[in-house]
PDB file of N, CA and C in Angstrom:
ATOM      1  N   UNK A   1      96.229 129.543 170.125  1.00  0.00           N
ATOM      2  CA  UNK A   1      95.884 128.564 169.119  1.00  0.00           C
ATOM      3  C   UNK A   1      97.039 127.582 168.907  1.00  0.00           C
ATOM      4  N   UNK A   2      98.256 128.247 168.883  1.00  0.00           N
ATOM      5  CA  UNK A   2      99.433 126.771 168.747  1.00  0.00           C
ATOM      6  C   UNK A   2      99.487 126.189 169.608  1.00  0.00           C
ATOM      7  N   UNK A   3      99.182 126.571 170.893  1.00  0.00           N
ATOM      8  CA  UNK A   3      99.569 125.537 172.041  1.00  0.00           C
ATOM      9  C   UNK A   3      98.716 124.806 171.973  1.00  0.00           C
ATOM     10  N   UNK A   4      97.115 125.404 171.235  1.00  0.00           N
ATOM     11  CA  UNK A   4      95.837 124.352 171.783  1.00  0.00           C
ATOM     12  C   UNK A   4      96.670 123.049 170.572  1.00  0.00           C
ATOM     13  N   UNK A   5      96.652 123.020 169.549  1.00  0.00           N
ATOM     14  CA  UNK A   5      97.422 122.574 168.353  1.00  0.00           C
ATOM     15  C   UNK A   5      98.400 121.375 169.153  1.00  0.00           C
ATOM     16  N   UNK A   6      99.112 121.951 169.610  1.00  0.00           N
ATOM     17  CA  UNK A   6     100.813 121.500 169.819  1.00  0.00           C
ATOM     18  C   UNK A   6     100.284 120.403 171.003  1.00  0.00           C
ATOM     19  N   UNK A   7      99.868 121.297 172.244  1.00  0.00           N
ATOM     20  CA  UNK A   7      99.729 120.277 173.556  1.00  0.00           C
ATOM     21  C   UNK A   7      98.295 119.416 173.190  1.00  0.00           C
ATOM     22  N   UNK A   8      97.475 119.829 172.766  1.00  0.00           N
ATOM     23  CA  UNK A   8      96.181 119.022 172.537  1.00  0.00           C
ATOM     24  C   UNK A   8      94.880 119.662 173.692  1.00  0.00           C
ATOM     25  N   UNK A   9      94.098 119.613 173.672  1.00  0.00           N
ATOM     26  CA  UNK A   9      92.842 119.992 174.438  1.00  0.00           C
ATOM     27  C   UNK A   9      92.639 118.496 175.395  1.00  0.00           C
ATOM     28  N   UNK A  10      92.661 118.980 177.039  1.00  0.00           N
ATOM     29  CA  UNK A  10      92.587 117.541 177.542  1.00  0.00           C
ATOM     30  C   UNK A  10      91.414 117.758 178.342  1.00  0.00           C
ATOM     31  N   UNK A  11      89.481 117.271 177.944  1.00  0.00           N
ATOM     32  CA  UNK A  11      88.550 117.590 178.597  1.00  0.00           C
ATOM     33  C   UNK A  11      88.488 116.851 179.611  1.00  0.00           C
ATOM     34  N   UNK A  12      87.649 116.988 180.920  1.00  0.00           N
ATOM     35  CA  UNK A  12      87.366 115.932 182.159  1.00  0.00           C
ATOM     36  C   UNK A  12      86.688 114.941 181.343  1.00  0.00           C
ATOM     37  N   UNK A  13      86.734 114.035 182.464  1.00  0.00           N
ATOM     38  CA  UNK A  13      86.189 112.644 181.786  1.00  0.00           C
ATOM     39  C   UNK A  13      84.727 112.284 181.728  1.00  0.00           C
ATOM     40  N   UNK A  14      84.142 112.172 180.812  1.00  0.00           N
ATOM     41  CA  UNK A  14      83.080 112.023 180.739  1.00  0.00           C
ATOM     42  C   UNK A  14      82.157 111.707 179.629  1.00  0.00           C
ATOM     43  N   UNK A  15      80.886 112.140 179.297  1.00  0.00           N
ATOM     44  CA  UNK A  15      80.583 111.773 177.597  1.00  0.00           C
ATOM     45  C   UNK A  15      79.221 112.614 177.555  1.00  0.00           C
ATOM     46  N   UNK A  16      79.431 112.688 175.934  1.00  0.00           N
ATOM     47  CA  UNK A  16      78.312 113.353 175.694  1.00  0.00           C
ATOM     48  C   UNK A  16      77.525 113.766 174.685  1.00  0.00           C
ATOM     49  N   UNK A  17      76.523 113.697 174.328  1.00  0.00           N
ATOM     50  CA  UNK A  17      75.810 113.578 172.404  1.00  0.00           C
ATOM     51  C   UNK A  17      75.322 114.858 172.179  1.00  0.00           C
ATOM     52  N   UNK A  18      75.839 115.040 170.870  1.00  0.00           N
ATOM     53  CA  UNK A  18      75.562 116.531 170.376  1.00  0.00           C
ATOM     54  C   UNK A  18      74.916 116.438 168.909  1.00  0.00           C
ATOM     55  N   UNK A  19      73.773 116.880 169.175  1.00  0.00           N
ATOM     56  CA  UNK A  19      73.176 116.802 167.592  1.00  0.00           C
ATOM     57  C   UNK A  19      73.005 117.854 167.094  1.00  0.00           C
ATOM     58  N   UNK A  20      73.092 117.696 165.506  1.00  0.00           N
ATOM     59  CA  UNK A  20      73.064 119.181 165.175  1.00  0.00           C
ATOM     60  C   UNK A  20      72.260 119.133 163.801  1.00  0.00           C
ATOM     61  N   UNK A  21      71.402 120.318 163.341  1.00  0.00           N
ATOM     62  CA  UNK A  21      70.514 120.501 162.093  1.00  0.00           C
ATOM     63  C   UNK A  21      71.358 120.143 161.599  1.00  0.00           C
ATOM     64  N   UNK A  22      71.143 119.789 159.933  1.00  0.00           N
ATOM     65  CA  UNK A  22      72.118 119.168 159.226  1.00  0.00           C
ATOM     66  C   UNK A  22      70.883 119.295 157.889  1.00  0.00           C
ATOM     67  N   UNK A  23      70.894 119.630 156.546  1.00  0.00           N
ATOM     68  CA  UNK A  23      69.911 119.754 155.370  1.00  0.00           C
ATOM     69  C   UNK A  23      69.158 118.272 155.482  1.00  0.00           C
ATOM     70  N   UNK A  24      69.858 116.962 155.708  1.00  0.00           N
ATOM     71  CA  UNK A  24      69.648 116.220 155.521  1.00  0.00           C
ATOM     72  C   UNK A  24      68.873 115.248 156.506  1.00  0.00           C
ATOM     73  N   UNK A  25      68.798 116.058 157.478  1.00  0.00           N
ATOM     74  CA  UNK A  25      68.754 115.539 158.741  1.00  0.00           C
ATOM     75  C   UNK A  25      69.004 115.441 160.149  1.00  0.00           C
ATOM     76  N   UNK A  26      69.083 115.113 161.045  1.00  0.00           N
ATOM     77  CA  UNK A  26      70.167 115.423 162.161  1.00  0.00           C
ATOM     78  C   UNK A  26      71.731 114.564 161.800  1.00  0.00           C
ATOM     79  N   UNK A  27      72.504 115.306 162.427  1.00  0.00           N
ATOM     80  CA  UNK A  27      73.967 114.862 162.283  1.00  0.00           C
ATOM     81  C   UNK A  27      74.320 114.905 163.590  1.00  0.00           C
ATOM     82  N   UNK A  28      74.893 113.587 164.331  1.00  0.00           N
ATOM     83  CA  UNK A  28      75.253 113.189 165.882  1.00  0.00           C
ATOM     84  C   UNK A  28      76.164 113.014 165.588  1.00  0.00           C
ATOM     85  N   UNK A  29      77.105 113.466 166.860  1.00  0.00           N
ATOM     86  CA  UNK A  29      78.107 113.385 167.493  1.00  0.00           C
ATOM     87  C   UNK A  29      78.432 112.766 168.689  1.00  0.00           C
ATOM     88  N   UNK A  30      78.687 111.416 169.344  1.00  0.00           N
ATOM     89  CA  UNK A  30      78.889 110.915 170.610  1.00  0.00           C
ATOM     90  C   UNK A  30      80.167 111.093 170.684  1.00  0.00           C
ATOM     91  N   UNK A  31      80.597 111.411 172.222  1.00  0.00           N
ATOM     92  CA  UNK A  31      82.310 111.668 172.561  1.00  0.00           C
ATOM     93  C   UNK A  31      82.110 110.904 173.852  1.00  0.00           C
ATOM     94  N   UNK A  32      82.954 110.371 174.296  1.00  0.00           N
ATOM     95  CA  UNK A  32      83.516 109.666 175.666  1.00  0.00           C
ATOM     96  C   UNK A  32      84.992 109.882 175.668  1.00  0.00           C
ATOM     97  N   UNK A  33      85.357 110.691 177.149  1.00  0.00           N
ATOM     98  CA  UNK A  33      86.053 110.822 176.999  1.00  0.00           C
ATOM     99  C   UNK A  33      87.033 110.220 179.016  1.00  0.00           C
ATOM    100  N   UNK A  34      88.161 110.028 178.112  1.00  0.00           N
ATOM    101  CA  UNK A  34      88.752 109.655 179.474  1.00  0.00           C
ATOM    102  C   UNK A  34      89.690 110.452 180.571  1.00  0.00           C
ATOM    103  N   UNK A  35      89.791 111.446 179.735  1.00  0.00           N
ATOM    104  CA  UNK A  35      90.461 112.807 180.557  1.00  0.00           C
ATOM    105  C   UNK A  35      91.882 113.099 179.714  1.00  0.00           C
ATOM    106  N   UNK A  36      92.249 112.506 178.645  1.00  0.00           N
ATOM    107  CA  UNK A  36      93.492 112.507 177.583  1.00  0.00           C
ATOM    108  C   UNK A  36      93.306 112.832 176.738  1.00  0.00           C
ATOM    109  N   UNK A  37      94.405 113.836 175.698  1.00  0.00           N
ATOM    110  CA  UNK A  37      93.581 114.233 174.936  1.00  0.00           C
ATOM    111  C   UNK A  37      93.711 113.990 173.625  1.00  0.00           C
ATOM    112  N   UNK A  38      93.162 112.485 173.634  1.00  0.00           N
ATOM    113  CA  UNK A  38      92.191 111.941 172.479  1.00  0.00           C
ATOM    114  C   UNK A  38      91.152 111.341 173.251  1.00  0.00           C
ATOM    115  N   UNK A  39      90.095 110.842 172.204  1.00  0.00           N
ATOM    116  CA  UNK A  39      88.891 110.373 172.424  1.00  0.00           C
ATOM    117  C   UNK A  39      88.901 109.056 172.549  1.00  0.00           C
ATOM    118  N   UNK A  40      88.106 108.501 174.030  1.00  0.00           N
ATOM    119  CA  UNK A  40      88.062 107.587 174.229  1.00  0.00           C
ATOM    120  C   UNK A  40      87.369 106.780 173.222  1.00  0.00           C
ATOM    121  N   UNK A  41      86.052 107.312 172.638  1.00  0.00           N
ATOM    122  CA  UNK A  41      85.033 106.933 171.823  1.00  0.00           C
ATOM    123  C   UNK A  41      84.553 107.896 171.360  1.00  0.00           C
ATOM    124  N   UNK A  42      84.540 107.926 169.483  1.00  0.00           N
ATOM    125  CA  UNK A  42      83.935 108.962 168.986  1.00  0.00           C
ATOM    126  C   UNK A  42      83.270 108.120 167.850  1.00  0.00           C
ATOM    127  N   UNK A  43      81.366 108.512 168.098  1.00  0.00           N
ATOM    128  CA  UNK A  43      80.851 108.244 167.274  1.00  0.00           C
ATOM    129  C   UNK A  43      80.300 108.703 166.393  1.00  0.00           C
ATOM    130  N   UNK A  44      80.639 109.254 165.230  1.00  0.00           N
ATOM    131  CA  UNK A  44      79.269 110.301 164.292  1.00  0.00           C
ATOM    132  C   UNK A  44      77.932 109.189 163.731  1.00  0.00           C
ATOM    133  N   UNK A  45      76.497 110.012 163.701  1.00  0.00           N
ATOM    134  CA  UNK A  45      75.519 109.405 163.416  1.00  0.00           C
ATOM    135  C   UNK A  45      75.527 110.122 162.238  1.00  0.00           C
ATOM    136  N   UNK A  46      75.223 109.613 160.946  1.00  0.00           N
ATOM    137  CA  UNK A  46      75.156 110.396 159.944  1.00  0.00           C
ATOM    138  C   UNK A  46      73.406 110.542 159.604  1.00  0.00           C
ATOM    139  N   UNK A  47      72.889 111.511 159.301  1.00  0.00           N
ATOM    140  CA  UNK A  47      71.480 111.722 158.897  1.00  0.00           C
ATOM    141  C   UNK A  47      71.086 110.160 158.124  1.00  0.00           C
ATOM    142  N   UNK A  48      71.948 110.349 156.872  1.00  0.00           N
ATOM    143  CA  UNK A  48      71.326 108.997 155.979  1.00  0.00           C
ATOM    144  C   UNK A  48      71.308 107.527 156.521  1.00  0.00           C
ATOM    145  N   UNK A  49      71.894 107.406 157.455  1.00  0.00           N
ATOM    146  CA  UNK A  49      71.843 106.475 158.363  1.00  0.00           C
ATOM    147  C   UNK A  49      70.514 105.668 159.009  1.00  0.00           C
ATOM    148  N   UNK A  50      69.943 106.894 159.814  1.00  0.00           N
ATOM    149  CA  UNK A  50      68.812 106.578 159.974  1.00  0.00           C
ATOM    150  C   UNK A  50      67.479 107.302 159.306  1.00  0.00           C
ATOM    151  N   UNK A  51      67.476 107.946 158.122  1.00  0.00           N
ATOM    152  CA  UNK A  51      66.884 107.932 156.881  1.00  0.00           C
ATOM    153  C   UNK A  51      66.214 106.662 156.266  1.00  0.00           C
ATOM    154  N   UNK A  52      67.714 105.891 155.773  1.00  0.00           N
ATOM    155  CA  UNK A  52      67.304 104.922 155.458  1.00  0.00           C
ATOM    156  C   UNK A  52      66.578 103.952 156.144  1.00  0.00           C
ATOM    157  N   UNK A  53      66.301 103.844 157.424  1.00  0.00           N
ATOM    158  CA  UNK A  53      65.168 102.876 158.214  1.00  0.00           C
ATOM    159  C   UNK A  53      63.735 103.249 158.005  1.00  0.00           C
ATOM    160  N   UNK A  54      63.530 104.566 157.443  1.00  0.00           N
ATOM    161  CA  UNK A  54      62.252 104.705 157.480  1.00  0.00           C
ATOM    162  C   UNK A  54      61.237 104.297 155.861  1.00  0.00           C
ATOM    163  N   UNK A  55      62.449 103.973 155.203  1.00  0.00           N
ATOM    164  CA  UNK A  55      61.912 103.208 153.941  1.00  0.00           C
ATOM    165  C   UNK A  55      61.054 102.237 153.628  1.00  0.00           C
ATOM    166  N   UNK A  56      61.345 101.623 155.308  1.00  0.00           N
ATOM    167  CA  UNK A  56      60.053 100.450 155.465  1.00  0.00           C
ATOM    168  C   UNK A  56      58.676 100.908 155.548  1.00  0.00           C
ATOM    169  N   UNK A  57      58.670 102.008 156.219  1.00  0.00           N
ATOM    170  CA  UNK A  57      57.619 102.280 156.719  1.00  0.00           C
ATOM    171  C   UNK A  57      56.694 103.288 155.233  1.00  0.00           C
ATOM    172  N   UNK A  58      57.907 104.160 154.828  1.00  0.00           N
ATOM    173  CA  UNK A  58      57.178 104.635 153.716  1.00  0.00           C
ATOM    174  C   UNK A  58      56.965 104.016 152.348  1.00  0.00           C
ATOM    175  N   UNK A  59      57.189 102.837 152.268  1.00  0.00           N
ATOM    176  CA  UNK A  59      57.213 101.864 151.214  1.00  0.00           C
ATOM    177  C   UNK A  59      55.810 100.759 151.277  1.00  0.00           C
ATOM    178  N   UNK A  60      55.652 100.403 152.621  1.00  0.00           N
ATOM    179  CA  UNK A  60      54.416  99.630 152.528  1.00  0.00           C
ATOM    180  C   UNK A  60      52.682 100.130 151.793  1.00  0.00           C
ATOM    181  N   UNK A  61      52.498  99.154 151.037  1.00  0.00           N
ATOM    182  CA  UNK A  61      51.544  99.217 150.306  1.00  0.00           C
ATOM    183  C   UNK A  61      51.703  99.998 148.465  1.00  0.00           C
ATOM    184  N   UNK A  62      52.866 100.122 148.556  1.00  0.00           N
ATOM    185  CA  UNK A  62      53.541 100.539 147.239  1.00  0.00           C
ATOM    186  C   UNK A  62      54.411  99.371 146.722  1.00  0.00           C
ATOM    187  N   UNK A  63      54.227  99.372 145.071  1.00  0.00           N
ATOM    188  CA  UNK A  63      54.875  98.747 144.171  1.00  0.00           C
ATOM    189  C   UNK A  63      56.036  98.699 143.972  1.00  0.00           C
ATOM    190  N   UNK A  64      56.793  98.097 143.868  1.00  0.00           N
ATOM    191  CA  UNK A  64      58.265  97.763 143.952  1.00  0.00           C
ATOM    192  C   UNK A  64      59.100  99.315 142.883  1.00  0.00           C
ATOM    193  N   UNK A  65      58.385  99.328 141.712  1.00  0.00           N
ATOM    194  CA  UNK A  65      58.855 100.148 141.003  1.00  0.00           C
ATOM    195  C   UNK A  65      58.641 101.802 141.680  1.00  0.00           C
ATOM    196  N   UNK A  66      58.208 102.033 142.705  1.00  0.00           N
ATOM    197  CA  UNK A  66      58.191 102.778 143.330  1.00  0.00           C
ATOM    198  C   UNK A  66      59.014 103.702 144.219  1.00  0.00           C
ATOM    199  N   UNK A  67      59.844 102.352 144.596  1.00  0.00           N
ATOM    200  CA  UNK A  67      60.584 102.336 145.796  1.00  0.00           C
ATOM    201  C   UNK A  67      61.828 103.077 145.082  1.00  0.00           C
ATOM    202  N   UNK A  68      61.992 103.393 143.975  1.00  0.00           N
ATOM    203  CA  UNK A  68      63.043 104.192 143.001  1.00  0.00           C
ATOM    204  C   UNK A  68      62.772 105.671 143.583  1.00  0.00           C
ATOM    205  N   UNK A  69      61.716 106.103 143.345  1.00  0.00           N
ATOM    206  CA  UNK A  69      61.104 107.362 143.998  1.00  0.00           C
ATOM    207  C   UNK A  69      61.411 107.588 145.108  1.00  0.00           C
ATOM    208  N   UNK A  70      60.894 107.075 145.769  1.00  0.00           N
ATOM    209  CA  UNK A  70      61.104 106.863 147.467  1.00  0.00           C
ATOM    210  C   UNK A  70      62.270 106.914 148.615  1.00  0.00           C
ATOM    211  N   UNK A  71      63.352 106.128 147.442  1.00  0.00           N
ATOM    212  CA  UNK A  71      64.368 106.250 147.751  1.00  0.00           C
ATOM    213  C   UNK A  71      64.904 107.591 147.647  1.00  0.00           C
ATOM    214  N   UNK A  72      64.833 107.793 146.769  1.00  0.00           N
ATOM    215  CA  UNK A  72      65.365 109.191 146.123  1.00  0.00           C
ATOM    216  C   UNK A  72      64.693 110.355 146.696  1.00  0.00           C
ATOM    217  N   UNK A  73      63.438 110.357 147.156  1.00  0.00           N
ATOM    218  CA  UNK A  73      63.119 111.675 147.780  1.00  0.00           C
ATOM    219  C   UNK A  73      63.287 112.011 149.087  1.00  0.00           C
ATOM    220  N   UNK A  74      63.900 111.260 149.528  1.00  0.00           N
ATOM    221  CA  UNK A  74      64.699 111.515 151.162  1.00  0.00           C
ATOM    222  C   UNK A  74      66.179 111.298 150.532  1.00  0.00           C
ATOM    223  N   UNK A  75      66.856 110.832 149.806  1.00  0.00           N
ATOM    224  CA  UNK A  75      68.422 111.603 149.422  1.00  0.00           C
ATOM    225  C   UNK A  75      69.227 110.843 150.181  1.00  0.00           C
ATOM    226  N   UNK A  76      69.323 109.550 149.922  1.00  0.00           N
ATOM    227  CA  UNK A  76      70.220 108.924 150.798  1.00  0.00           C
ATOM    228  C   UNK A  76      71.723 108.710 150.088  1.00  0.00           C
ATOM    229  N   UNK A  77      72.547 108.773 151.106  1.00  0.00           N
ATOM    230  CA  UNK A  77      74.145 108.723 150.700  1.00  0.00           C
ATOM    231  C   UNK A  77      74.157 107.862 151.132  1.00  0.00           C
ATOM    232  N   UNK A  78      74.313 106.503 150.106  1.00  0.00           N
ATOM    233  CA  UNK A  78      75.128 105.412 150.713  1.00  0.00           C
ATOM    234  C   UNK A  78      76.187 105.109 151.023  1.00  0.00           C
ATOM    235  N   UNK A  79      77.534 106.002 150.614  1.00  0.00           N
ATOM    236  CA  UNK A  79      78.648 106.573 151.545  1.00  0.00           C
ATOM    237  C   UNK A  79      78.846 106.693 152.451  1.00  0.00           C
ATOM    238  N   UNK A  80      77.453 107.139 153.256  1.00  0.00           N
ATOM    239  CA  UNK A  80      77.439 107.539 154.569  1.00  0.00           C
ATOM    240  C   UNK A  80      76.859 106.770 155.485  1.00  0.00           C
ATOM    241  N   UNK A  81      75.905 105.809 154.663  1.00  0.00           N
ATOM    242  CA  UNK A  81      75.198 104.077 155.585  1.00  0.00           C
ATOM    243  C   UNK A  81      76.354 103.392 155.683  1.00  0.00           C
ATOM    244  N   UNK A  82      77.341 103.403 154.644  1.00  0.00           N
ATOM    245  CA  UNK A  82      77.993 102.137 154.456  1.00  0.00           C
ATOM    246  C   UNK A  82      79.102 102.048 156.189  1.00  0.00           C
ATOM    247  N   UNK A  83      78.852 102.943 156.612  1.00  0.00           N
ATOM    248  CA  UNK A  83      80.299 102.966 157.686  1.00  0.00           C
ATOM    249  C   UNK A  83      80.248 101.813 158.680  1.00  0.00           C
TER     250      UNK A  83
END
């Protein structure tokens, strides 16, 4: 464990998406990597992320005062859109 620590973990080069259950949703992980060991590209997808796109769809034909509800019963962190 200290050496992994100390020297760093250096994977082959390559990339790859890892999703995982999450309460909220799926939670992604993209890595690209260049063979050093940091990450060439690391992307997290956060659940509320793409949560929030489907608001369009569950909002049509409903009243504006609605969309309070709506919002709220899928649980979006705007903390976690805002990135």
């Amino acid at each position: 464990h200290f050496k992994l620590v100390t020297e760093g973990f250096k994977p082959e080069p390559g990339e790859v998406y890892f999703g995982h259950e999450n309460p909220k949703g799926e939670l992604g992980f993209y890595i690209r990597s260049d063979g050093s060991a940091h990450p060439y590209r690391l992307h997290v997808r956060g659940p509320s992320f793409v949560n929030i796109f489907a608001t369009d769809h569950m909002s049509r034909g409903h009243l504006i005062s609605d969309l309070v509800t709506i919002i709220g019963s899928i649980d979006i962190v705007l903390g976690e859109v805002d990135r």
